[in-house]
Protein backbone atom coordinates (compact mmCIF):
# COMPACT_ATOMS: atom_id res chain seq x y z
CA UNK A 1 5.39 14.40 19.59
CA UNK A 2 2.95 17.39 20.20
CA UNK A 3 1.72 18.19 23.75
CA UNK A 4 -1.93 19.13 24.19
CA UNK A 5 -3.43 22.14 23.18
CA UNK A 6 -6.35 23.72 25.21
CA UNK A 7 -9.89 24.38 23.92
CA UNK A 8 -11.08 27.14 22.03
CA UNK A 9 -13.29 29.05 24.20
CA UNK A 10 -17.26 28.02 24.24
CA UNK A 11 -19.45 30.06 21.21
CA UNK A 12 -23.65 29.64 21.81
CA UNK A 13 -25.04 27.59 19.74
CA UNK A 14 -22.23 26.40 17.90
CA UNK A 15 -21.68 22.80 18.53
CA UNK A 16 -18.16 20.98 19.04
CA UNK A 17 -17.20 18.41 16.57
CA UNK A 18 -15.23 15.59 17.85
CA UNK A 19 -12.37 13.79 15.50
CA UNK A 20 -11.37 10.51 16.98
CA UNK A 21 -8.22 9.65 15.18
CA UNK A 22 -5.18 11.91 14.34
CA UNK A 23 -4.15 10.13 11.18
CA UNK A 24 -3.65 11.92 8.01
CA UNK A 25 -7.69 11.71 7.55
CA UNK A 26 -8.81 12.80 10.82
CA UNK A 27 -6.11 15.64 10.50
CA UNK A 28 -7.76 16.53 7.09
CA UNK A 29 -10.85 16.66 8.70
CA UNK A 30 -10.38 18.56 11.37
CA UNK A 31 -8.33 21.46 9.80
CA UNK A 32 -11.23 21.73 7.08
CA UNK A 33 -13.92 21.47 9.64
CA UNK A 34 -11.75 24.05 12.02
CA UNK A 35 -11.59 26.53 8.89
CA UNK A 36 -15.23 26.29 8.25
CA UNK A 37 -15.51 27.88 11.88
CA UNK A 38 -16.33 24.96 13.61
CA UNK A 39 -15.05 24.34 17.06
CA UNK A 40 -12.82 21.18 17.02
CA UNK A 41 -11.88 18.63 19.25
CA UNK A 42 -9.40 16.31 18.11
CA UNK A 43 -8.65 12.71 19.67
CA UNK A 44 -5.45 10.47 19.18
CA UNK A 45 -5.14 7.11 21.77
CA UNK A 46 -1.49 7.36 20.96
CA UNK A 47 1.23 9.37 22.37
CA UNK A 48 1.54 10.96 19.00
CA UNK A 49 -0.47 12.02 16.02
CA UNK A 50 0.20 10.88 12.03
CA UNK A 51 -1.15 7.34 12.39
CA UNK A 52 0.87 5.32 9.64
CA UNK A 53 2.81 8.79 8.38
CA UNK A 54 3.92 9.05 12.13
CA UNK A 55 7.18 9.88 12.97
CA UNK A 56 8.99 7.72 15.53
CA UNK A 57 10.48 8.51 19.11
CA UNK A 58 13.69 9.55 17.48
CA UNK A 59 12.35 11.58 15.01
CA UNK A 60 12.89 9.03 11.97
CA UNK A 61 9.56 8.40 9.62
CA UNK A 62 7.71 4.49 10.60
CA UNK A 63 8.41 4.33 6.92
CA UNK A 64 9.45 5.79 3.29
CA UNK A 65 6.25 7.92 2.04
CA UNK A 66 6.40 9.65 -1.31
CA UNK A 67 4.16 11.90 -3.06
CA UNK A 68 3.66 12.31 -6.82
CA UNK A 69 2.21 15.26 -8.92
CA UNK A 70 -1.29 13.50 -8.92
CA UNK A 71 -1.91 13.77 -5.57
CA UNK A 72 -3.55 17.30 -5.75
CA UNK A 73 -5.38 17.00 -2.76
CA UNK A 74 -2.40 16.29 -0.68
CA UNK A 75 -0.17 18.58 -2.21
CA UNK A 76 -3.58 21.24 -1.35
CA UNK A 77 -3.77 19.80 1.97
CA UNK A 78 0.43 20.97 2.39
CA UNK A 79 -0.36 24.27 0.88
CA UNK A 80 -3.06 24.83 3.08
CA UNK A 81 -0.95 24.08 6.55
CA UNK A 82 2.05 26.09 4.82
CA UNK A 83 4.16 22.82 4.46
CA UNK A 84 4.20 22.89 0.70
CA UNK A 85 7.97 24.21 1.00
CA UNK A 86 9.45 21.35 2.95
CA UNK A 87 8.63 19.18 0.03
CA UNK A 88 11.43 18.46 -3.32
CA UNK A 89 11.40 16.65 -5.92
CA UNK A 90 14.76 14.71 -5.68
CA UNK A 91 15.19 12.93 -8.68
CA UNK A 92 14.32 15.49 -11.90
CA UNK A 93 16.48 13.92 -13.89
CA UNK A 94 14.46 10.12 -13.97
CA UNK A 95 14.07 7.82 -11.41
CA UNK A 96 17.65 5.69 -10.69
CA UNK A 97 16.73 2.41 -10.37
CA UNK A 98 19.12 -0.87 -10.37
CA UNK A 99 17.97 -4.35 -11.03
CA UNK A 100 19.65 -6.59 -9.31
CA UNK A 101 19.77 -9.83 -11.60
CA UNK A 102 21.78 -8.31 -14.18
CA UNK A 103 23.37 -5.35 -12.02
CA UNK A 104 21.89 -3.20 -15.03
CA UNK A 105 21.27 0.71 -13.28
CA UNK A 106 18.93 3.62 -15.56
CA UNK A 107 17.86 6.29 -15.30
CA UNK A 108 13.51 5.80 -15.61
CA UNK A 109 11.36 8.17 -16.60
CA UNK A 110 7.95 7.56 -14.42
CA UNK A 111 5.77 9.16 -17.38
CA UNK A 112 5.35 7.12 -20.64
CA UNK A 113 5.45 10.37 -21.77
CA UNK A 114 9.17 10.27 -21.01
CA UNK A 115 9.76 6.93 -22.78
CA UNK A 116 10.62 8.23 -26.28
CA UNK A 117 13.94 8.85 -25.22
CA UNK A 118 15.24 5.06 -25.07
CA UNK A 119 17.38 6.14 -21.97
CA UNK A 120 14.56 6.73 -19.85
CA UNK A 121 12.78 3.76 -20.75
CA UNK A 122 12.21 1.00 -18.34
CA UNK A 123 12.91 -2.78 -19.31
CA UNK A 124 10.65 -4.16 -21.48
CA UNK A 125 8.69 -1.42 -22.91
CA UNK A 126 6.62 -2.64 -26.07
CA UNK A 127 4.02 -0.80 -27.91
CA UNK A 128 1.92 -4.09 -27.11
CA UNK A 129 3.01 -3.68 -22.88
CA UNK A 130 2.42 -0.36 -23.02
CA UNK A 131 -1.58 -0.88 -24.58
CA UNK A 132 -1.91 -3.89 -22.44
CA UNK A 133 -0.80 -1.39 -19.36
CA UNK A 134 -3.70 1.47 -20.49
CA UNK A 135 -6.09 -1.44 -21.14
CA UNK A 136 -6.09 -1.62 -17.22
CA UNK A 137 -7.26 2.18 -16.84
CA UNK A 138 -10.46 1.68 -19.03
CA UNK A 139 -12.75 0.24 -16.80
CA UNK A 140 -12.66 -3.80 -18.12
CA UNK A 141 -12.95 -6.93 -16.50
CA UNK A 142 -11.70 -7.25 -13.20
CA UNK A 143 -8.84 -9.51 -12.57
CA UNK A 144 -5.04 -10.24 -11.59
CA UNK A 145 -2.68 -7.15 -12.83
CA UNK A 146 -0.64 -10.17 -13.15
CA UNK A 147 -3.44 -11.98 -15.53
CA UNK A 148 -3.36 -8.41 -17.52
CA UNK A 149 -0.02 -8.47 -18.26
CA UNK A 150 1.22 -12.37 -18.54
CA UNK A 151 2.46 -11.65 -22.39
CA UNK A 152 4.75 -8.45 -21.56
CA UNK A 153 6.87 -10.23 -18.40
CA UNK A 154 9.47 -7.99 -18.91
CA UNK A 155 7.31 -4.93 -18.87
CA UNK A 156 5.63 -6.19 -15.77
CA UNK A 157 8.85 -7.13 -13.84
CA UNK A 158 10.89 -4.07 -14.65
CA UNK A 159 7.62 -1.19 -14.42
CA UNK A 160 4.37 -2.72 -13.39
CA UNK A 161 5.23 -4.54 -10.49
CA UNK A 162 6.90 -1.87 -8.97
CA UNK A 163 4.06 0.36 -9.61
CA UNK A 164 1.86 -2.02 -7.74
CA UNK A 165 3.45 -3.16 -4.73
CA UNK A 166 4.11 1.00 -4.57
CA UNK A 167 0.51 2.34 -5.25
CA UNK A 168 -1.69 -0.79 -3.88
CA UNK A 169 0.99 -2.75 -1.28
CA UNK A 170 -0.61 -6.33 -3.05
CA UNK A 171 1.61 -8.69 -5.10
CA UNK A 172 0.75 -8.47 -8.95
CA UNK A 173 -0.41 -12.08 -8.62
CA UNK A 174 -3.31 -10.77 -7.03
CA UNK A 175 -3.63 -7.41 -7.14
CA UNK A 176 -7.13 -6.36 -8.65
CA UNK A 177 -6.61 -4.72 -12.29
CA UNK A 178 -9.20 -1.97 -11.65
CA UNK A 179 -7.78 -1.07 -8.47
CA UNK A 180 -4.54 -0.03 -10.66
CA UNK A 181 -6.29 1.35 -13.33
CA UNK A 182 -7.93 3.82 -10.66
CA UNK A 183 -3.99 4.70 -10.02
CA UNK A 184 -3.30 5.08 -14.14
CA UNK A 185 -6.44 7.20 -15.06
CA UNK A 186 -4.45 9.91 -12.65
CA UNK A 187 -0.97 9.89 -14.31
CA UNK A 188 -1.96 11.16 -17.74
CA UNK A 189 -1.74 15.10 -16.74
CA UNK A 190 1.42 16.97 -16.86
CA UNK A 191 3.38 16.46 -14.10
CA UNK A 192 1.48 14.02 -12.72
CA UNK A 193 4.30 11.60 -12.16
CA UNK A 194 6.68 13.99 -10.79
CA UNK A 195 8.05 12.33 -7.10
CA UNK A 196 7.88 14.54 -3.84
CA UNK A 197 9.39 13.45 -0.30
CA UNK A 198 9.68 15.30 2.37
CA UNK A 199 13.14 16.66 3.16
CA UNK A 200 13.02 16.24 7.07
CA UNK A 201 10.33 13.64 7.28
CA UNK A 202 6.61 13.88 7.63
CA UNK A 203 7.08 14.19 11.49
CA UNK A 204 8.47 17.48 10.83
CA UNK A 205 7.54 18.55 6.97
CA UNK A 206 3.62 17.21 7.81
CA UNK A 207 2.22 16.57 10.61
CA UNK A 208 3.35 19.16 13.32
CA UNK A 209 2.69 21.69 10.58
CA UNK A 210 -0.92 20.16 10.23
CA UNK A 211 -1.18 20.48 14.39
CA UNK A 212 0.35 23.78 13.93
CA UNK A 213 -2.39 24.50 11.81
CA UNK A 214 -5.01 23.17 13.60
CA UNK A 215 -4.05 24.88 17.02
CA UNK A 216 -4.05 28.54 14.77
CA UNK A 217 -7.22 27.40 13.58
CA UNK A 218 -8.58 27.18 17.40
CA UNK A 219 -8.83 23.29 17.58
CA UNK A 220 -8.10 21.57 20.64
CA UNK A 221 -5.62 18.44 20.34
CA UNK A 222 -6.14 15.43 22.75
CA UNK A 223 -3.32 13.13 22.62
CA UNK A 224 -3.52 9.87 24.79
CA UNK A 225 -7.34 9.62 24.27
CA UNK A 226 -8.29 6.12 23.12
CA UNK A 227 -12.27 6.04 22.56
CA UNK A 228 -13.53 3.06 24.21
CA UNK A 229 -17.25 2.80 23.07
CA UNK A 230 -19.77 5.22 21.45
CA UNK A 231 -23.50 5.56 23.22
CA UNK A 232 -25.85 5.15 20.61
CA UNK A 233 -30.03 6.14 20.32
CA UNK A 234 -31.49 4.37 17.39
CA UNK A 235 -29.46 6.41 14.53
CA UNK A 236 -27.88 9.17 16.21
CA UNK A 237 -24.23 9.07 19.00
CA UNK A 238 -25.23 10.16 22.26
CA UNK A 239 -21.96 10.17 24.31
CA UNK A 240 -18.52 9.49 23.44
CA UNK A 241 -17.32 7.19 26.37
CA UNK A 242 -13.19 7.49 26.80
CA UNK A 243 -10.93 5.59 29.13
CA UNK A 244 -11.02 7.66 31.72
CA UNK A 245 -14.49 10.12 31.41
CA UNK A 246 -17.26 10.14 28.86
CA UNK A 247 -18.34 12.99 26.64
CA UNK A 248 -22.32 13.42 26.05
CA UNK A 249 -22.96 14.76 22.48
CA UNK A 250 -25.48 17.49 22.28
CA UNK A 251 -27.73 17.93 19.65
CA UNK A 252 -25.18 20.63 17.65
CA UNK A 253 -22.45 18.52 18.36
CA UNK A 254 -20.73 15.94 15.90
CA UNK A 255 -18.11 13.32 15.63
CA UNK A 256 -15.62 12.31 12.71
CA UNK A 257 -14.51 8.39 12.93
CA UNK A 258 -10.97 8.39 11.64
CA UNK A 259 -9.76 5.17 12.40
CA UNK A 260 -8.13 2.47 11.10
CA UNK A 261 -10.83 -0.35 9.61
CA UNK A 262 -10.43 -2.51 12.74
CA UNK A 263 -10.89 0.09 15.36
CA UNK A 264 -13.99 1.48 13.16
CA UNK A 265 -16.19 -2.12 13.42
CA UNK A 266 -14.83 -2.39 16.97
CA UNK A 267 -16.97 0.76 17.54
CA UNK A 268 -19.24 0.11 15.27
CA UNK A 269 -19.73 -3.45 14.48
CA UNK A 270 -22.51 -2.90 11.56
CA UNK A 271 -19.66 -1.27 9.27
CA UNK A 272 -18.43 -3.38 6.06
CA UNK A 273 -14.60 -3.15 6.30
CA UNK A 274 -11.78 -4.89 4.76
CA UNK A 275 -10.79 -7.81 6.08
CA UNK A 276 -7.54 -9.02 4.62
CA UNK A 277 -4.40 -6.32 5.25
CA UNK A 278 -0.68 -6.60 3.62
CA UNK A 279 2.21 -5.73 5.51
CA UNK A 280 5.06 -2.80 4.71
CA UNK A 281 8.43 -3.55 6.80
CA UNK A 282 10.88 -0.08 6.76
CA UNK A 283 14.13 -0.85 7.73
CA UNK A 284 16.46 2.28 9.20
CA UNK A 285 19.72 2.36 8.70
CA UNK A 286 21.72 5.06 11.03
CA UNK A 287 24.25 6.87 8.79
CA UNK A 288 24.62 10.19 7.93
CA UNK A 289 24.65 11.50 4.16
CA UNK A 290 26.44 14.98 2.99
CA UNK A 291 22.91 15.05 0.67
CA UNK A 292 21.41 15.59 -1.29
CA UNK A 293 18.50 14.30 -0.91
CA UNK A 294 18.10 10.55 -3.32
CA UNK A 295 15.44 8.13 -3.91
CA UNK A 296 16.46 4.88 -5.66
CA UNK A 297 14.38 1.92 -7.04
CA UNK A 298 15.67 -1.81 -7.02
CA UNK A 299 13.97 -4.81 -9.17
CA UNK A 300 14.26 -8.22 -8.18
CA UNK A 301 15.82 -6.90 -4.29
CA UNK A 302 14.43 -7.08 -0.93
CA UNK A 303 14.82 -3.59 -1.22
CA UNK A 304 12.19 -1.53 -3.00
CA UNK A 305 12.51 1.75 -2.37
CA UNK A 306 15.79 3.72 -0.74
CA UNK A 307 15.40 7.20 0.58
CA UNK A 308 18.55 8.58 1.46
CA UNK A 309 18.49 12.03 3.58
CA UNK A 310 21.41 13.88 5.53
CA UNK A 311 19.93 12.17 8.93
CA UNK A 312 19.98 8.37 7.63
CA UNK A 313 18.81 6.05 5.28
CA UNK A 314 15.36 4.42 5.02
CA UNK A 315 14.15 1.22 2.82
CA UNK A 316 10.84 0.20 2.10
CA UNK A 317 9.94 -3.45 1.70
CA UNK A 318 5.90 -3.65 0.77
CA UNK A 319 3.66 -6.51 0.80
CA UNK A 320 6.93 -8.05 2.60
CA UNK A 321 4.60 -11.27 4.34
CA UNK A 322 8.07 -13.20 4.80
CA UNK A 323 10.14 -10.18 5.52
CA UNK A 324 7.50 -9.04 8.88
CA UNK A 325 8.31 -12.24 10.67
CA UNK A 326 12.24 -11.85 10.39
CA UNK A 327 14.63 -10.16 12.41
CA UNK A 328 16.90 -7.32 11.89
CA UNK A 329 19.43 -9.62 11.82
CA UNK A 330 18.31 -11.45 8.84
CA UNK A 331 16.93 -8.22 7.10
CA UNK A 332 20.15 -5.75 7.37
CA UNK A 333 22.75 -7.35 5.90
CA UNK A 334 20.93 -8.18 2.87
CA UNK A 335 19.49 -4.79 2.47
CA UNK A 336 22.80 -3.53 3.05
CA UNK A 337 24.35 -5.43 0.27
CA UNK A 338 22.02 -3.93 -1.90
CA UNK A 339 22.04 -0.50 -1.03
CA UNK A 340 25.85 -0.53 -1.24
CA UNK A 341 25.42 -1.60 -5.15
CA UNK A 342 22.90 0.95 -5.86
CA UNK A 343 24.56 3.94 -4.36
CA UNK A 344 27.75 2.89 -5.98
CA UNK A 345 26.15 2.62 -9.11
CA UNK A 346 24.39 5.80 -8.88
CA UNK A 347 27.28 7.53 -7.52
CA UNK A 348 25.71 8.50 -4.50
CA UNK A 349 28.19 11.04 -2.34
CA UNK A 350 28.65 9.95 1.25
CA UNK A 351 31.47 7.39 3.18
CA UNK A 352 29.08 3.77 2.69
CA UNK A 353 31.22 1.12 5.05
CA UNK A 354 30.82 -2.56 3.57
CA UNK A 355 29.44 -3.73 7.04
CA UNK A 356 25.90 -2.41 7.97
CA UNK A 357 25.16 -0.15 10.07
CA UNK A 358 22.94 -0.05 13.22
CA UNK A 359 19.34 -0.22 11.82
CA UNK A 360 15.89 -0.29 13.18
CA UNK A 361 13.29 -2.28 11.58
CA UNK A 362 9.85 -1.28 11.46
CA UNK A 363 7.19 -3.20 10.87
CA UNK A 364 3.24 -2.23 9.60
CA UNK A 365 1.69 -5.53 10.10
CA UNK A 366 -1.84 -4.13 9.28
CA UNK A 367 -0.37 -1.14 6.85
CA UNK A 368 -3.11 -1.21 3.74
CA UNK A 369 -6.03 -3.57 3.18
CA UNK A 370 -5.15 -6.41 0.53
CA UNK A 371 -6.62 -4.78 -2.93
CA UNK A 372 -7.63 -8.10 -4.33
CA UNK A 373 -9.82 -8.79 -7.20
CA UNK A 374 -13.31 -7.98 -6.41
CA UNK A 375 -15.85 -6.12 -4.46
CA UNK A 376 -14.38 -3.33 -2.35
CA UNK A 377 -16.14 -3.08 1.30
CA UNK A 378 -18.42 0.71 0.24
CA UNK A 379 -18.95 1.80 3.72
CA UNK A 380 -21.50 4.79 4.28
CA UNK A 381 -19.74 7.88 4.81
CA UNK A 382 -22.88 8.67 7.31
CA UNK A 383 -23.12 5.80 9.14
CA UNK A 384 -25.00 7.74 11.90
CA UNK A 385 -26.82 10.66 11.83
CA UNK A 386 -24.49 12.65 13.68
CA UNK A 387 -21.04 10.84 12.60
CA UNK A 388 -19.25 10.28 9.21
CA UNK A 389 -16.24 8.10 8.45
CA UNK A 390 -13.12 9.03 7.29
CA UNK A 391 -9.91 6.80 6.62
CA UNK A 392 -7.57 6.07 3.13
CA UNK A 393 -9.95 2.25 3.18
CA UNK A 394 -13.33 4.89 2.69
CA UNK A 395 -12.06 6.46 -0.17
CA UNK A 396 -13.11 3.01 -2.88
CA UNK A 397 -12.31 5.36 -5.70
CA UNK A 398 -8.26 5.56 -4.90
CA UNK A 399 -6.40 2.44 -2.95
CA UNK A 400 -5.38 3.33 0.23
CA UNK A 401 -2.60 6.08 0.40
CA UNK A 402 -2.07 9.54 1.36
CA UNK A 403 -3.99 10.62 -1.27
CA UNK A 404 -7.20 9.02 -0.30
CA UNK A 405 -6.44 9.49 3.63
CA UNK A 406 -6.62 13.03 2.48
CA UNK A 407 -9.76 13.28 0.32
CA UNK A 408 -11.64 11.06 2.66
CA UNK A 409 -10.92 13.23 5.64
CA UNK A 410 -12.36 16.49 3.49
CA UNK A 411 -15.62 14.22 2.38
CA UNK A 412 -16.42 13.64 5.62
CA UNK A 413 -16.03 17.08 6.95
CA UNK A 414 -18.35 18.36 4.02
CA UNK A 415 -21.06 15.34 5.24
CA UNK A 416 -20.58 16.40 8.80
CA UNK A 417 -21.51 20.15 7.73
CA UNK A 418 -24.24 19.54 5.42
């Protein structure tokens, strides 16, 4: 948690630029628009900034976020804050993953590239899965990733579903096939598919280095700030109106929306904005590692995703619908039975005791809209004169992950500017 920071002084005739929303976006935004030489104002309501990449009260991440090669705009984004160096790639070697059902553990390689060694393969893998997989990135008909790959359902249950409850947080049964191939046409570059986590956490390895930034950049930071209304005049915001004092834009002034798609029609009720969200539960087990660093996949587990650092142990459960509305009680020792096979199997170095260990569940009820088949809410990125949008759900060309929180929050600090 960052205190404030205090306003740049006042330049004539340069206007202040307000971002309302200290999410990855809005942080985005306001470092680019802070670098262009633009003074900057930036808003959180909460006690903290990072949105869904926020790091809790006791310094854990709210969940497991991972990076891949791809994402060149947010690996740009940690090179331009100087956080580039807190990030590793933990698992060179292949990605371990164990599938439950048959207690089978591999070693995957996450490029196809990597598949012509048979012990980096993932289960399943057919010259006709891996066509009907590619099919997905050209463009076709829009339907169920499930629909796309009903004849390969060992293919799609050992390396496609994975993929897309990681990348789009929606069950295969209805996650929209174009929405993946969006994810597929990026992995074809050399190392593209290389994994990235932050050692620390993005607490510490990405968002105090981004207010770090920001406050070298001569930004002010306003935590505890929760925008209540915005004053319009036929197409332009006239006042920003706070819980506790209002804000009257003049006519150099400007105003980035980086909010999540809820709070953004609240404001401004004209916007199109998704209206079905999947959950991601994170459950945080307290135990201490000798590292280094691992990331480990499970198949067929209530476990998806186990990131293991010297500080504890986190596991991701995505589009978990049951999993939001149980308790820890129901959730730990199940994830704990897994986690015990998988680091055993993977000989993972640290003392793992067969009962569980205290752990905090965390729950994203709201974490990523549903991407369903069909039409994707395209909201303007200038929905007022004097105010653009930014947010990972106004990026329609990526779902909704770092990635696009990232690109959206430079788009709209180029709009804002123009």
């Amino acid at each position: 948690m960052t205190a404030a920071f205090p306003d740049a002084p006042v330049r004539p005739g340069v206007g202040v630029t307000h971002v309302v929303g200290a999410g990855l976006a809005g942080l985005a935004a306001a470092h680019a628009l802070a670098l262009q030489g633009r003074l900057v104002t930036l808003h959180e309501s909460t006690p903290g900034a990072g949105g869904r990449a926020r790091a809790l009260p006791d310094g854990t991440d709210n969940g497991t976020h991972a990076l891949i090669g791809a994402n060149r705009a947010a690996l740009g984004f940690l090179d331009a804050i100087g956080a580039r160096q807190f990030w590793l790639e933990p698992e060179p070697g292949g990605l371990p993953v164990l599938d439950v059902a048959d207690h089978s553990a591999r070693l995957v390689s996450l490029s196809p590239f990597g598949w012509w060694q048979a012990a980096r393969r993932p289960a399943g893998v057919t010259a006709g899965a891996v066509l009907a997989m590619a099919g997905m990135a050209l463009r076709g008909e829009d339907r169920t990733v499930a629909e796309a790959m009903q004849r390969h359902p060992a293919f799609l249950r050992g390396f496609v579903d994975p993929l897309v409850i990681a990348a789009l947080n929606t069950p295969t049964a209805e996650a929209s096939s174009l929405r993946l191939g969006q994810v597929l046409r990026r992995l074809g570059a050399p190392g593209a598919t290389r994994l990235l986590v932050a050692r620390r956490g993005l607490g510490p390895d990405l968002v105090e280095p981004a207010l770090a930034a920001l406050e070298l950049a001569g930004a002010a930071y306003r935590p505890g700030h929760r925008l209540r209304e915005i004053a319009r005049d036929g197409r332009r915001a006239t006042a920003l109106v706070f819980q506790d004092h209002e804000t009257a834009l003049g006519p150099d002034d400007r105003v980035v929306l980086a909010l999540p798609p809820w709070e953004a029609q609240r404001l401004l009720p004209e916007l199109p904005v998704p209206e079905a969200h999947a959950p991601i539960v994170n459950l945080h087990f307290a135990i201490t590692s000798p590292g280094p660093v691992r990331f480990l996949g499970l198949v067929g587990a209530l476990c998806q995703w186990v990131l293991i650092r010297p500080g504890g142990l986190a596991v991701t459960v995505s589009a978990g619908d049951a999993e939001a509305d149980q308790e820890v009680g129901a959730l730990a020792p199940r994830a704990w039975a897994e986690i015990l096979e998988a680091v055993r199997a993977f000989g993972v170095a640290g003392d793992w005791p067969e009962a569980p260990p205290p752990c905090r569940v965390v729950k994203e009820r709201r974490a990523t809209p549903r991407h369903r088949v069909g039409q994707v809410p395209r909201p303007p990125r200038m929905p007022l004169a004097n105010l653009a949008l930014a947010g990972d759900w106004t990026w329609p060309d990526l779902p909704a992950t770092i990635e696009a929180a990232i690109l959206s929050g430079a788009a709209a600090a180029r709009a804002i500017s123009g």
